[in-house]
N, C-alpha and C. Protein backbone atom coordinates (compact mmCIF):
# COMPACT_ATOMS: atom_id res chain seq x y z
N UNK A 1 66.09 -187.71 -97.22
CA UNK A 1 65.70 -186.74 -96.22
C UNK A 1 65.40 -185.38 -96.86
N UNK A 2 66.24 -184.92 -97.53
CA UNK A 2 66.12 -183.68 -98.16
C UNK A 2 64.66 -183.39 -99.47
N UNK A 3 64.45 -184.80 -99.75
CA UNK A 3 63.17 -184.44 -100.68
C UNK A 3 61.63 -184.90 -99.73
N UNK A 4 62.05 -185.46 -98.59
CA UNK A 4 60.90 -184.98 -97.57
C UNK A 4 60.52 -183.78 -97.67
N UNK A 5 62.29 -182.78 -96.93
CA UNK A 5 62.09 -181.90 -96.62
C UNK A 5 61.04 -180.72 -97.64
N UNK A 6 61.44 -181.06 -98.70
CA UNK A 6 61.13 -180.45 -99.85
C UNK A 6 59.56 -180.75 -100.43
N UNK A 7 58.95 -181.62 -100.04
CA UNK A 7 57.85 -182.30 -100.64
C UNK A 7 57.07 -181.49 -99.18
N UNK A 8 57.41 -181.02 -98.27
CA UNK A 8 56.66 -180.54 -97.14
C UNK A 8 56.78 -178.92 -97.36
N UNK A 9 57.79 -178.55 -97.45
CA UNK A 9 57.79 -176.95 -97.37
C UNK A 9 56.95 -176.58 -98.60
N UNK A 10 57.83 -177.24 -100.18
CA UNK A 10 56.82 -176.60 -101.63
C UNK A 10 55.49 -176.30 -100.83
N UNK A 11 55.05 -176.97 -100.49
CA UNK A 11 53.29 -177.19 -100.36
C UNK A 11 52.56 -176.05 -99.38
N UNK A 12 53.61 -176.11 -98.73
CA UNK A 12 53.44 -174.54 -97.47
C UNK A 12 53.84 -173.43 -97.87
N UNK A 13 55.10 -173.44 -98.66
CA UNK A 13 55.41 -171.82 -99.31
C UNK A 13 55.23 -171.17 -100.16
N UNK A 14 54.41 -171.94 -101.25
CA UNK A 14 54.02 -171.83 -102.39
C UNK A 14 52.26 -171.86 -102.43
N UNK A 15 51.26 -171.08 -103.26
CA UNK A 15 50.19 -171.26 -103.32
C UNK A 15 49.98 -172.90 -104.29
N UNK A 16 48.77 -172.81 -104.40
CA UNK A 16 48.33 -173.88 -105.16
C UNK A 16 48.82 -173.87 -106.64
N UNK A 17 48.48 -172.54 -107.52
CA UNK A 17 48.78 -172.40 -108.46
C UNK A 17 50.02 -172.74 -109.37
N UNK A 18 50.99 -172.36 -108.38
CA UNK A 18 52.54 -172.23 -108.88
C UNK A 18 53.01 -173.66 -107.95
N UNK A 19 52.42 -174.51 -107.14
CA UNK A 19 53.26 -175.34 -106.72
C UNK A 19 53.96 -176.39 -107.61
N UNK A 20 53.57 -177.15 -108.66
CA UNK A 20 54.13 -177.68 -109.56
C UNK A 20 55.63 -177.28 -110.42
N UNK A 21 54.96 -175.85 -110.71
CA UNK A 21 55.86 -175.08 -110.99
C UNK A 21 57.12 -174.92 -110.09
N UNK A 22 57.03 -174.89 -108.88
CA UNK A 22 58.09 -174.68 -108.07
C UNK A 22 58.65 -175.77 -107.50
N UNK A 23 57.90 -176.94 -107.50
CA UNK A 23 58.84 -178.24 -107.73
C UNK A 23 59.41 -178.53 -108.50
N UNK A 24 59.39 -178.07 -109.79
CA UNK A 24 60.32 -178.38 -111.10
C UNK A 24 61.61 -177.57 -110.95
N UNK A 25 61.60 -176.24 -110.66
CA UNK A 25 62.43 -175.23 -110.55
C UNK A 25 63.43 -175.95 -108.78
N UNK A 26 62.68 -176.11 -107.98
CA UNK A 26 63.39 -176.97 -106.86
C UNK A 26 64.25 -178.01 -107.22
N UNK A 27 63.73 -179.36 -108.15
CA UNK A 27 64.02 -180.21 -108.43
C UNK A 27 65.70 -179.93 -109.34
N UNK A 28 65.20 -179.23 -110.26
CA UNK A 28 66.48 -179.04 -111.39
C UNK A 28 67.04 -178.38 -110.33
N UNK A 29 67.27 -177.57 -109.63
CA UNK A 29 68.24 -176.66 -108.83
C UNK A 29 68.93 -177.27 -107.99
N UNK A 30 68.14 -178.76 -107.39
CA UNK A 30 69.08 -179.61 -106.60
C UNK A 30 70.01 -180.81 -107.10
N UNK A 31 69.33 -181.09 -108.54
CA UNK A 31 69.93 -181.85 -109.21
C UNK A 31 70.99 -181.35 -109.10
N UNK A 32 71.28 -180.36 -110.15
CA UNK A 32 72.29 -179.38 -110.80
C UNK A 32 73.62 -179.24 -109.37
N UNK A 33 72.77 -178.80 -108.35
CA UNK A 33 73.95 -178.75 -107.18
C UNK A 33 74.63 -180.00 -106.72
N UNK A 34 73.52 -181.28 -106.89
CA UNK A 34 74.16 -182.58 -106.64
C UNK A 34 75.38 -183.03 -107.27
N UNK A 35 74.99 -182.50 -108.93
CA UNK A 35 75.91 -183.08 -109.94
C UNK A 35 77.39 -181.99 -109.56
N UNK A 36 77.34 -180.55 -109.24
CA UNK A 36 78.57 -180.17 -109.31
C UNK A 36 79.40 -180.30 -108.04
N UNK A 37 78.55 -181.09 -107.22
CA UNK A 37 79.17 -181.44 -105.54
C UNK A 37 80.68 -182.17 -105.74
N UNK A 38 80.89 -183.01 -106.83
CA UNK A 38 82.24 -183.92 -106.64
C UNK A 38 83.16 -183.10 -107.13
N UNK A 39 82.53 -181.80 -108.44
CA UNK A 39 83.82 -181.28 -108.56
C UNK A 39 84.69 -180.33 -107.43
N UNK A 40 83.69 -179.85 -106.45
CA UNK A 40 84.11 -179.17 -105.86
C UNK A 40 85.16 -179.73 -104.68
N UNK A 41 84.38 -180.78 -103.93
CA UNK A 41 85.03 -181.87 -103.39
C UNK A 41 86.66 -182.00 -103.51
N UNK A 42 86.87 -181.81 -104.89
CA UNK A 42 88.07 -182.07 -105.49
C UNK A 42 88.85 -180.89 -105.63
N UNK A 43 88.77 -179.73 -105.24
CA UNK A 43 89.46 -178.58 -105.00
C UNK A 43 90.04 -178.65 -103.77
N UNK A 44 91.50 -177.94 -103.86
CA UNK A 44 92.15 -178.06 -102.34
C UNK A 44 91.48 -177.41 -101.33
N UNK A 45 92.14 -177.75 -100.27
CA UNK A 45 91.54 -177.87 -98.80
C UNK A 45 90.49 -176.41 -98.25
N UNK A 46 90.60 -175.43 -98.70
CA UNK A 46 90.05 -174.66 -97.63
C UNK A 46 89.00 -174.48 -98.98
N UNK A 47 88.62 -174.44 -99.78
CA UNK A 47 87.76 -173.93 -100.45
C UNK A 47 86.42 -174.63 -100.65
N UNK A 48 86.48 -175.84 -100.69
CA UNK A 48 85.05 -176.58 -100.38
C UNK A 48 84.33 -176.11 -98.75
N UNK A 49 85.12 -175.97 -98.39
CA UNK A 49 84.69 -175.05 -96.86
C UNK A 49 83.98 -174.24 -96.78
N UNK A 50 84.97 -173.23 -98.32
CA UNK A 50 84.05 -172.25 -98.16
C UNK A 50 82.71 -171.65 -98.94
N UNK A 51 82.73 -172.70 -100.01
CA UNK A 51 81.70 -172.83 -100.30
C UNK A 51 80.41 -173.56 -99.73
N UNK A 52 80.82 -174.39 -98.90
CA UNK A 52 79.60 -175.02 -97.80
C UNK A 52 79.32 -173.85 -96.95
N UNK A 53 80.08 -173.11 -96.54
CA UNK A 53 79.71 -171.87 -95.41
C UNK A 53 78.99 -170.74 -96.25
N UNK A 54 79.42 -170.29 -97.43
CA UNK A 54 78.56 -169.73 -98.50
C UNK A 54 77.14 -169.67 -98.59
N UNK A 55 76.97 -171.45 -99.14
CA UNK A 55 75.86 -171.96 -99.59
C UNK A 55 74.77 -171.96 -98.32
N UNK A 56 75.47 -172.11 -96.85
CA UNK A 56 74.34 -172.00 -95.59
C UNK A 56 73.86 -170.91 -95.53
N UNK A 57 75.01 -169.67 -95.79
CA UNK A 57 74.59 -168.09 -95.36
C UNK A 57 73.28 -167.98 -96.05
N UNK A 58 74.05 -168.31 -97.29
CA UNK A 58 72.68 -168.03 -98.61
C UNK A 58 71.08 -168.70 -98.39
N UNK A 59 71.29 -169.72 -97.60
CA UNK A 59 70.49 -170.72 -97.20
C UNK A 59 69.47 -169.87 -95.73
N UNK A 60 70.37 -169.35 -95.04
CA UNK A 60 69.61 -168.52 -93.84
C UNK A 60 69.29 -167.54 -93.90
N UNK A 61 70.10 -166.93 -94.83
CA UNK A 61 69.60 -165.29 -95.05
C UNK A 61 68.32 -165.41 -95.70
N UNK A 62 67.99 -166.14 -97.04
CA UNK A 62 66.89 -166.48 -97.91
C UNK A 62 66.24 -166.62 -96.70
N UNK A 63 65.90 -167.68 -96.08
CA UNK A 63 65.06 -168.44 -95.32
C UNK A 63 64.01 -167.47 -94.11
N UNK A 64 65.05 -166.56 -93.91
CA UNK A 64 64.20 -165.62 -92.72
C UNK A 64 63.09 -164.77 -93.69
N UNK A 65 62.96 -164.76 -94.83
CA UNK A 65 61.86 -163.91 -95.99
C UNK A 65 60.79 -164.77 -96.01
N UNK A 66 60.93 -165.74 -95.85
CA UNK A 66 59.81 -167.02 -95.49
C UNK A 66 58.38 -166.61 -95.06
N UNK A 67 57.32 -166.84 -95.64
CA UNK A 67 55.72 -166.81 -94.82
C UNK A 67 55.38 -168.15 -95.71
N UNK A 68 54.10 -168.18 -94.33
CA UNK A 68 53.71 -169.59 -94.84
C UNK A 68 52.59 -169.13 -95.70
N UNK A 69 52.01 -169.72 -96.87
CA UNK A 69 50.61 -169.32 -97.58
C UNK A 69 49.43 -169.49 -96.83
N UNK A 70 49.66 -170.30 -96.06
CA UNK A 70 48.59 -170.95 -95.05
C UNK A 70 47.95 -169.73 -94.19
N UNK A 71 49.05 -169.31 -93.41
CA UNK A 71 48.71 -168.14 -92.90
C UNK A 71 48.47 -166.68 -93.47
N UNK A 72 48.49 -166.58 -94.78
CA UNK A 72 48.83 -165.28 -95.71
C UNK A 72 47.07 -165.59 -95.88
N UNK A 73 46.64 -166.51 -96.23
CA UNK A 73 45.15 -167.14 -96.97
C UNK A 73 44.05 -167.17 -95.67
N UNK A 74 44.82 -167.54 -94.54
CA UNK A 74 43.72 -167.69 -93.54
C UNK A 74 43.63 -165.68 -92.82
N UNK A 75 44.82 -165.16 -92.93
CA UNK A 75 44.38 -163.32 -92.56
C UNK A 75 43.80 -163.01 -93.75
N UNK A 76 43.90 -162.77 -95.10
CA UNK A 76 42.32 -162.92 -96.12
C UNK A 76 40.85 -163.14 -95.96
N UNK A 77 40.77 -164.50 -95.16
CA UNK A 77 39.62 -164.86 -94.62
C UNK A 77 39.03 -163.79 -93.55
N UNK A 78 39.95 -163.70 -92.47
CA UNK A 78 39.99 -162.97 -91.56
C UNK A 78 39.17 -161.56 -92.16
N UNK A 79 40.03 -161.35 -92.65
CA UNK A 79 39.88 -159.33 -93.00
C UNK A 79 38.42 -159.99 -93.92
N UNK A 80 37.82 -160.78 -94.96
CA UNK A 80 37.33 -160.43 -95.08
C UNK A 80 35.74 -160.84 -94.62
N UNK A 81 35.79 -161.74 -93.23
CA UNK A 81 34.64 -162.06 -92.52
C UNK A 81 34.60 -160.01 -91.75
N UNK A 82 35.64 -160.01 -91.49
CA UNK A 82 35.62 -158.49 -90.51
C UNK A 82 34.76 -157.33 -91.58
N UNK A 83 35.22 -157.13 -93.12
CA UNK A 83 34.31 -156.80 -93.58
C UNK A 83 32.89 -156.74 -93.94
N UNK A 84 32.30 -158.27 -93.88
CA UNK A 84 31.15 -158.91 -93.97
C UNK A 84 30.43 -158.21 -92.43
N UNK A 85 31.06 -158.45 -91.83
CA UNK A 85 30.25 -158.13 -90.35
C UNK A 85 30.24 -156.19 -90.21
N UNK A 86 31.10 -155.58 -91.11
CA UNK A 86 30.91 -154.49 -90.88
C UNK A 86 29.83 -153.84 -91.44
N UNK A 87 29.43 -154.87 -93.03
CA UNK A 87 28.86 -154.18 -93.82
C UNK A 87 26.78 -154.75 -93.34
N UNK A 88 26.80 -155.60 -92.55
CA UNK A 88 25.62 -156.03 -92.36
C UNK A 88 25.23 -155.30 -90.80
């Protein structure tokens, strides 16, 4: 589920250029969190907690900075048909 998720957003939040790029940097970053998931697991009771409540904040706060490229590329177009029509 999570590399759906991931194989859909890269492609929307990222331009063309750097998308590769930012699947590699995605990829290792989830690995890396996968692999240190059991140690944490294994810490007493309230602290895997609070690192899951951590890791969401970090997760929502990031997330609201969000634009899509789609829309960043299509107001470009925009502004510059509005120019074209000003200058003719």
């Amino acid at each position: 589920m999570i590399y759906n998720t991931t194989l859909i957003c890269v492609n929307r939040l990222f331009p063309l250029l750097f998308v590769a790029n930012a699947y590699g940097i995605v990829n290792f970053c989830a690995h890396t969190i996968a692999c240190l998931s059991p140690f944490v697991a294994e810490i007493h009771d309230p602290y895997p907690f609070i690192v899951f409540v951590s890791l969401v904040f970090v997760a929502v706060f990031s997330s609201t900075f969000l634009v899509e490229v789609k829309e960043q590329e299509a107001m470009k177009e925009v502004r510059k048909e509005s120019v074209l029509r000003e200058n003719s």
